[in-house]
C-alpha atoms as a PDB file:
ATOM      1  CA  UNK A   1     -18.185  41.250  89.834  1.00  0.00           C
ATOM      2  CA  UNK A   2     -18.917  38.557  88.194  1.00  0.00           C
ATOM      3  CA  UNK A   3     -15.014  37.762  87.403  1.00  0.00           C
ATOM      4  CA  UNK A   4     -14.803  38.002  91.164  1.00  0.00           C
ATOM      5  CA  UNK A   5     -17.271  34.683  91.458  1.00  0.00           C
ATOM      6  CA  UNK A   6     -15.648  32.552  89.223  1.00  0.00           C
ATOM      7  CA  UNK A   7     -12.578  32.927  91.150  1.00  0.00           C
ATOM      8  CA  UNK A   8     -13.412  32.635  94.035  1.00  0.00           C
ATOM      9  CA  UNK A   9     -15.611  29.659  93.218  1.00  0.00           C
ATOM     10  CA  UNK A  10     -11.706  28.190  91.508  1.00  0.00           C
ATOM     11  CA  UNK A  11      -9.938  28.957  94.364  1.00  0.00           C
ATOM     12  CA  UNK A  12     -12.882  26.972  96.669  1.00  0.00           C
ATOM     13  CA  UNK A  13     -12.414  23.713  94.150  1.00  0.00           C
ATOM     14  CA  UNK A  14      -8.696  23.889  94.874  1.00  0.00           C
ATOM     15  CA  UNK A  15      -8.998  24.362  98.115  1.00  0.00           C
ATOM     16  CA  UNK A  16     -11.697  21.089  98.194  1.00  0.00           C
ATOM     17  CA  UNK A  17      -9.309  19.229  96.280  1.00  0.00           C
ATOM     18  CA  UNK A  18      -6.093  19.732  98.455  1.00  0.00           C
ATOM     19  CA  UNK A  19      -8.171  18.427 101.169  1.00  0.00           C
ATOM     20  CA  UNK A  20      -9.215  15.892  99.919  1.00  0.00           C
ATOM     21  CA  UNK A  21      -6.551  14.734  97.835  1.00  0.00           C
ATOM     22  CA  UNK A  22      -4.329  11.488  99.589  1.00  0.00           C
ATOM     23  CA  UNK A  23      -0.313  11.197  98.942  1.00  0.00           C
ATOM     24  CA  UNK A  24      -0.314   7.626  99.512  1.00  0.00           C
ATOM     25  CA  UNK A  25      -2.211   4.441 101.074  1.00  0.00           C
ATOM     26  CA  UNK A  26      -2.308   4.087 105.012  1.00  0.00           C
ATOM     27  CA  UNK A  27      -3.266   0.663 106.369  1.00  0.00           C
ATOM     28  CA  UNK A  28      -6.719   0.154 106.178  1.00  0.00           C
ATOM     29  CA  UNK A  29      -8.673  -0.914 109.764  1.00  0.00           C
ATOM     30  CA  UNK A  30      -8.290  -4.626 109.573  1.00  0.00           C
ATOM     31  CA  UNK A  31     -10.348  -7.226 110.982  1.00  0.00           C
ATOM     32  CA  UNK A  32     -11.017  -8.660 114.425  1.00  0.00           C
ATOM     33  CA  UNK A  33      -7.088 -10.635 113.675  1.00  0.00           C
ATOM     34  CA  UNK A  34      -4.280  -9.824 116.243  1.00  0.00           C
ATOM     35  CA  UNK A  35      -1.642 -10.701 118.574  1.00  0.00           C
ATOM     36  CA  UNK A  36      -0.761  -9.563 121.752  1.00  0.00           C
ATOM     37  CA  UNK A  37       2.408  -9.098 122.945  1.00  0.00           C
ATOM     38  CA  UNK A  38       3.859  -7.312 125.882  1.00  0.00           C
ATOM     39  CA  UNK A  39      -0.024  -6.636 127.355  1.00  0.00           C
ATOM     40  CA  UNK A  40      -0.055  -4.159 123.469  1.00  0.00           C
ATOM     41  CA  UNK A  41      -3.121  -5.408 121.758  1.00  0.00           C
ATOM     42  CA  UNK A  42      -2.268  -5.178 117.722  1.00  0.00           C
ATOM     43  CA  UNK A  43      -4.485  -5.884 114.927  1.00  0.00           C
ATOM     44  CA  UNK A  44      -3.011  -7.484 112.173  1.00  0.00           C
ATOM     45  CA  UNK A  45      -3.913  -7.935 108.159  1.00  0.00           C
ATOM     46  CA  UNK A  46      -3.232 -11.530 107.653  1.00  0.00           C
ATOM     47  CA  UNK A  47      -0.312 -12.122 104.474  1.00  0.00           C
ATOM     48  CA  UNK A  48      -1.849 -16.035 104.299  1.00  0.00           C
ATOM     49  CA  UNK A  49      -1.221 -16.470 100.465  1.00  0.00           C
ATOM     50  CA  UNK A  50       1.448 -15.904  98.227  1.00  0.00           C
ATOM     51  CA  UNK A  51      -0.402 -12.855  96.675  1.00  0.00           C
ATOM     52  CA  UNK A  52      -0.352 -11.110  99.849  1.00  0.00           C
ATOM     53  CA  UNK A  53       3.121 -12.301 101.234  1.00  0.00           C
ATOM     54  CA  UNK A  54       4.473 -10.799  97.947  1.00  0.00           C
ATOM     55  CA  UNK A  55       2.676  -7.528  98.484  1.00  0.00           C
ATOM     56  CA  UNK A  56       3.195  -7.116 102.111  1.00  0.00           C
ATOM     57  CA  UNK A  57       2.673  -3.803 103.251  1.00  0.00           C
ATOM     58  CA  UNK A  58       3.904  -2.245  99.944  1.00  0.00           C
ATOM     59  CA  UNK A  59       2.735   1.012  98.562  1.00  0.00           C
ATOM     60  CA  UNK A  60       1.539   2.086 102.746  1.00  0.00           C
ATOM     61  CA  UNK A  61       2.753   5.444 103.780  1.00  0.00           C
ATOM     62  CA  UNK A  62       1.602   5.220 107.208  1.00  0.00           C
ATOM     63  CA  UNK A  63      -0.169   2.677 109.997  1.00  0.00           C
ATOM     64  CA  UNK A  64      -0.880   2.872 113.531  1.00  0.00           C
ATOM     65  CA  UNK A  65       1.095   2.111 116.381  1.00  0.00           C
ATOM     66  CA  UNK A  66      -1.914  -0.855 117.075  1.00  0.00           C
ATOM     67  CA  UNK A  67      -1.737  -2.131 113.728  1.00  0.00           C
ATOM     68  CA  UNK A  68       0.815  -4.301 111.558  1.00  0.00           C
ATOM     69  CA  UNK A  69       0.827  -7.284 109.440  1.00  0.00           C
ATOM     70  CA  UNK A  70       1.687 -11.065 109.987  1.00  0.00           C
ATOM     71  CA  UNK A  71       2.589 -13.471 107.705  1.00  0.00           C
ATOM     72  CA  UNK A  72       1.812 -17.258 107.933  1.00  0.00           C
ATOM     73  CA  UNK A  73       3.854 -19.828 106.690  1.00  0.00           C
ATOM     74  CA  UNK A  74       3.068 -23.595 106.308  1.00  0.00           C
ATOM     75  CA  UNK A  75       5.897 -24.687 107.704  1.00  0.00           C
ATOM     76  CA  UNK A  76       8.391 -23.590 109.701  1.00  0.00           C
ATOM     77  CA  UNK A  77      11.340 -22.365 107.873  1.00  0.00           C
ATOM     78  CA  UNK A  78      14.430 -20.163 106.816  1.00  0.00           C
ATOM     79  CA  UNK A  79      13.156 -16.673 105.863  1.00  0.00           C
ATOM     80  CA  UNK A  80      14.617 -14.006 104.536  1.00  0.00           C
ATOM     81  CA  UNK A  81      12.698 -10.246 103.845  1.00  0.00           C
ATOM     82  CA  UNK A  82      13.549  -7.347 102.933  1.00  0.00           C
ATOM     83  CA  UNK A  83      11.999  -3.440 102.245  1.00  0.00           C
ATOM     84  CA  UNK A  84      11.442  -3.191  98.207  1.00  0.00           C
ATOM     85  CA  UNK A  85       9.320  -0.609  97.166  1.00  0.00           C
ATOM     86  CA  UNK A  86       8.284   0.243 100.847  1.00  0.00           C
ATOM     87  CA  UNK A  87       7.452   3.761 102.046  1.00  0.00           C
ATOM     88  CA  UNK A  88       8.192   3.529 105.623  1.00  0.00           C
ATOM     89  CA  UNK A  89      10.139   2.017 108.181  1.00  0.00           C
ATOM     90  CA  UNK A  90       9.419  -1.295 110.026  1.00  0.00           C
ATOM     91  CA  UNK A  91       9.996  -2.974 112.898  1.00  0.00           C
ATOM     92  CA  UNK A  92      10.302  -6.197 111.702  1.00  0.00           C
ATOM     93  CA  UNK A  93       9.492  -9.664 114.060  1.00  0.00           C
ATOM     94  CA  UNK A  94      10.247 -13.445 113.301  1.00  0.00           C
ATOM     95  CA  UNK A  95       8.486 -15.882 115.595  1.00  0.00           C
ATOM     96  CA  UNK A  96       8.448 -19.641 116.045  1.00  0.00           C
ATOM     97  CA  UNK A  97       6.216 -21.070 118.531  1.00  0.00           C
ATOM     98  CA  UNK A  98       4.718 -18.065 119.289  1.00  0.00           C
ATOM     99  CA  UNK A  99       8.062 -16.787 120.594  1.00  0.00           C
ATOM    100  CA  UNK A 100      10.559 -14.106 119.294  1.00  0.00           C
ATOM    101  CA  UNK A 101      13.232 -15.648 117.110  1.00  0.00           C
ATOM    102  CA  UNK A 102      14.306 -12.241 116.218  1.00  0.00           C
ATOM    103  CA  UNK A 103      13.671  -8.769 116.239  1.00  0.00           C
ATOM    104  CA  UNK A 104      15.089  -6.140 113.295  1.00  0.00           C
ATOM    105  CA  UNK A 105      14.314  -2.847 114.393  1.00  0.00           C
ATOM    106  CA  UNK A 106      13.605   0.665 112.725  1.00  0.00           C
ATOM    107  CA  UNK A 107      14.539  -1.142 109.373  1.00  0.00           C
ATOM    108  CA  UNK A 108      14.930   1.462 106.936  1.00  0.00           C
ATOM    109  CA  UNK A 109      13.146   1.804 103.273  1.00  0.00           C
ATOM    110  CA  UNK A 110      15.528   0.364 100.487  1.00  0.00           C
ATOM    111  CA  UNK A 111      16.651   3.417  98.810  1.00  0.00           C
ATOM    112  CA  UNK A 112      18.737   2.006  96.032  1.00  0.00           C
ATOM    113  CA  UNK A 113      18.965  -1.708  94.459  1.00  0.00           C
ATOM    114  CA  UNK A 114      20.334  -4.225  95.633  1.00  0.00           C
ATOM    115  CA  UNK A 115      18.273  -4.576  98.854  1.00  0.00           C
ATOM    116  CA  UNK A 116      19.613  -5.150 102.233  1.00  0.00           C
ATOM    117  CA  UNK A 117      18.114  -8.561 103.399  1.00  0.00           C
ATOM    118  CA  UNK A 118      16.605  -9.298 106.983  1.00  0.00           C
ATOM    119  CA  UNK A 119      17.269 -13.023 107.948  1.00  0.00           C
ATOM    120  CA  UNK A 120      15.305 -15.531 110.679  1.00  0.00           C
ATOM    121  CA  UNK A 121      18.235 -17.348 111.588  1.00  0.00           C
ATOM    122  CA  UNK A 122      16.483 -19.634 112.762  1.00  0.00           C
ATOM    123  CA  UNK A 123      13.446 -21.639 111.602  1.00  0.00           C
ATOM    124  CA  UNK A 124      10.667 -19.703 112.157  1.00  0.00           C
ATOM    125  CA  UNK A 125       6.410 -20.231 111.386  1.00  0.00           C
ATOM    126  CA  UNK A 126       5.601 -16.365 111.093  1.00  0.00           C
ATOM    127  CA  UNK A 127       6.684 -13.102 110.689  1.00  0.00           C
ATOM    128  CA  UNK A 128       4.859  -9.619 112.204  1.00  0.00           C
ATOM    129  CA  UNK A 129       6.055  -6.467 110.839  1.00  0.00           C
ATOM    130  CA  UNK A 130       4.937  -3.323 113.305  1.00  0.00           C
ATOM    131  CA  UNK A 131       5.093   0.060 112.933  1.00  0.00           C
ATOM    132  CA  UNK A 132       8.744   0.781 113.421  1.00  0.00           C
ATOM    133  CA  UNK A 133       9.612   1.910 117.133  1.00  0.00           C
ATOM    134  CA  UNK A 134       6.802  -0.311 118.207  1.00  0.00           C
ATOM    135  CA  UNK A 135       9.115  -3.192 119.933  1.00  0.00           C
ATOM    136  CA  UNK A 136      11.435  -0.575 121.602  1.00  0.00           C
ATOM    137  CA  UNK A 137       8.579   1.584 123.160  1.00  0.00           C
ATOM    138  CA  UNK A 138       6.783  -1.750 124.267  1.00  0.00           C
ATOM    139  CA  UNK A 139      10.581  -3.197 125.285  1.00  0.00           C
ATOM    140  CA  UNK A 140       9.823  -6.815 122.977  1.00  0.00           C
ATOM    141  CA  UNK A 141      12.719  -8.699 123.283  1.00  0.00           C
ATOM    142  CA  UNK A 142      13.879 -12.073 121.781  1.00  0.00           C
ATOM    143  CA  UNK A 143      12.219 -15.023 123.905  1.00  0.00           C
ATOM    144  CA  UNK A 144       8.687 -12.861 124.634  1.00  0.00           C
ATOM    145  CA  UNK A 145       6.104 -15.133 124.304  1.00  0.00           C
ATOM    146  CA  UNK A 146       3.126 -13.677 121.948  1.00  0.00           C
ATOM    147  CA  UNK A 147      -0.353 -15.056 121.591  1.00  0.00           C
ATOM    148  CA  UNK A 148      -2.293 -15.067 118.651  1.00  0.00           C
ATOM    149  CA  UNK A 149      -6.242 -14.303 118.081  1.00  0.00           C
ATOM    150  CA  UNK A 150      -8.514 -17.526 117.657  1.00  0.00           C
ATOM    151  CA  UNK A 151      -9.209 -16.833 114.563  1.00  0.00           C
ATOM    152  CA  UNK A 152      -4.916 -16.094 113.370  1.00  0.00           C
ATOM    153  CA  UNK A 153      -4.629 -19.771 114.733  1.00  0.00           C
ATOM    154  CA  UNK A 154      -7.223 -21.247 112.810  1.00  0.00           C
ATOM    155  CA  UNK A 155      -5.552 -20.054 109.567  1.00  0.00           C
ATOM    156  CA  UNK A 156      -2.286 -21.053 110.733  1.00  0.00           C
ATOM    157  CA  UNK A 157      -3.673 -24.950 111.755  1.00  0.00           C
ATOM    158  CA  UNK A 158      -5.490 -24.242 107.971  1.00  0.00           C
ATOM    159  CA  UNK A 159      -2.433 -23.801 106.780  1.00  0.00           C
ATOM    160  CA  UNK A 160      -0.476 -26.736 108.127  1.00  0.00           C
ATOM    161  CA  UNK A 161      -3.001 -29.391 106.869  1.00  0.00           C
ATOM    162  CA  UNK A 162      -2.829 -28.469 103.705  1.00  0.00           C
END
C-alpha cells in the first residue's frame, strides 16, 4: 500500500510539472504604448535603444493578435531586418511619417544561415513587427496612415533631440 502512495504521489509531481512547465517565452503584456491602425488598437513594447533593437522579439514563441513591437529610430533612414534566431513568423511594417512605406508579410523564421533580408526601400523613422497575418486580416496596405500613442511620440521627439 504504501508503494501505491509514493507513486501515485510521483505521478501527481509529473503531472504538476507538465503543467506548469513553459516551451518558450510569449510576449509579455506591455505597457499603455500602441498604435492604431486600420480602427485595430495594438499595444506595442517599445525597441528605443540599441539593446532592445538588437533583441527584438527574439527567443518569443507566441504574441497576440493586439500586440507587437515598434522600433524607433533617430532619424529617418535605410533599414534593413531580418528573422535570426526568431521562433515565429512576422508580419513585418516600415513606416515614415506615420505612413506605410512597406509591408513584408507572413515572413518566415530563418531556418538556415545566411538570412534572407527585409529592406525599407525607402527612408523610413520606424518599424512595427505584428503578429504575422495581422495586416492581411485587418487589409493594411502601403499608404495607411497609423497613429501613434502620446506617450510612443514622446520617445520618438526624445529621440530626435538627442
Amino acid at each position: 500500500m504504501k508503494k501505491f502512495f509514493i507513486i501515485i504521489i510521483c505521478i501527481l509531481i509529473l503531472f504538476v510539472y507538465q503543467m506548469t512547465k513553459t516551451n518558450g517565452a510569449s510576449l509579455k503584456p506591455v505597457s499603455t504604448d500602441f498604435v492604431v491602425i486600420n480602427n485595430q488598437k495594438v499595444f506595442l513594447d517599445v525597441a528605443d535603444t540599441r539593446e532592445k533593437v538588437t533583441q527584438g522579439l527574439m527567443g518569443i514563441d507566441s504574441i497576440a493578435e493586439n500586440q507587437g513591437m515598434v522600433f524607433l529610430f533617430k532619424k529617418s533612414d535605410y533599414k534593413t531586418f531580418w528573422m535570426k534566431n526568431m521562433k515565429i513568423p512576422l508580419d513585418i511594417v516600415f513606416i515614415s511619417n506615420e505612413k506605410i512605406a512597406k509591408i513584408y508579410n507572413e515572413v518566415p523564421v530563418c531556418e538556415k544561415y545566411p538570412c534572407p533580408l527585409y529592406e525599407s526601400k525607402y527612408k523610413i523613422d520606424s518599424v512595427i513587427e505584428f503578429k504575422n497575418g495581422f495586416c492581411e486580416k485587418y487589409n493594411v496596405k502601403i499608404g495607411d496612415k497609423i497613429t501613434f500613442s502620446r506617450n510612443i511620440k514622446l520617445k520618438k521627439a526624445g529621440l530626435k533631440e538627442n
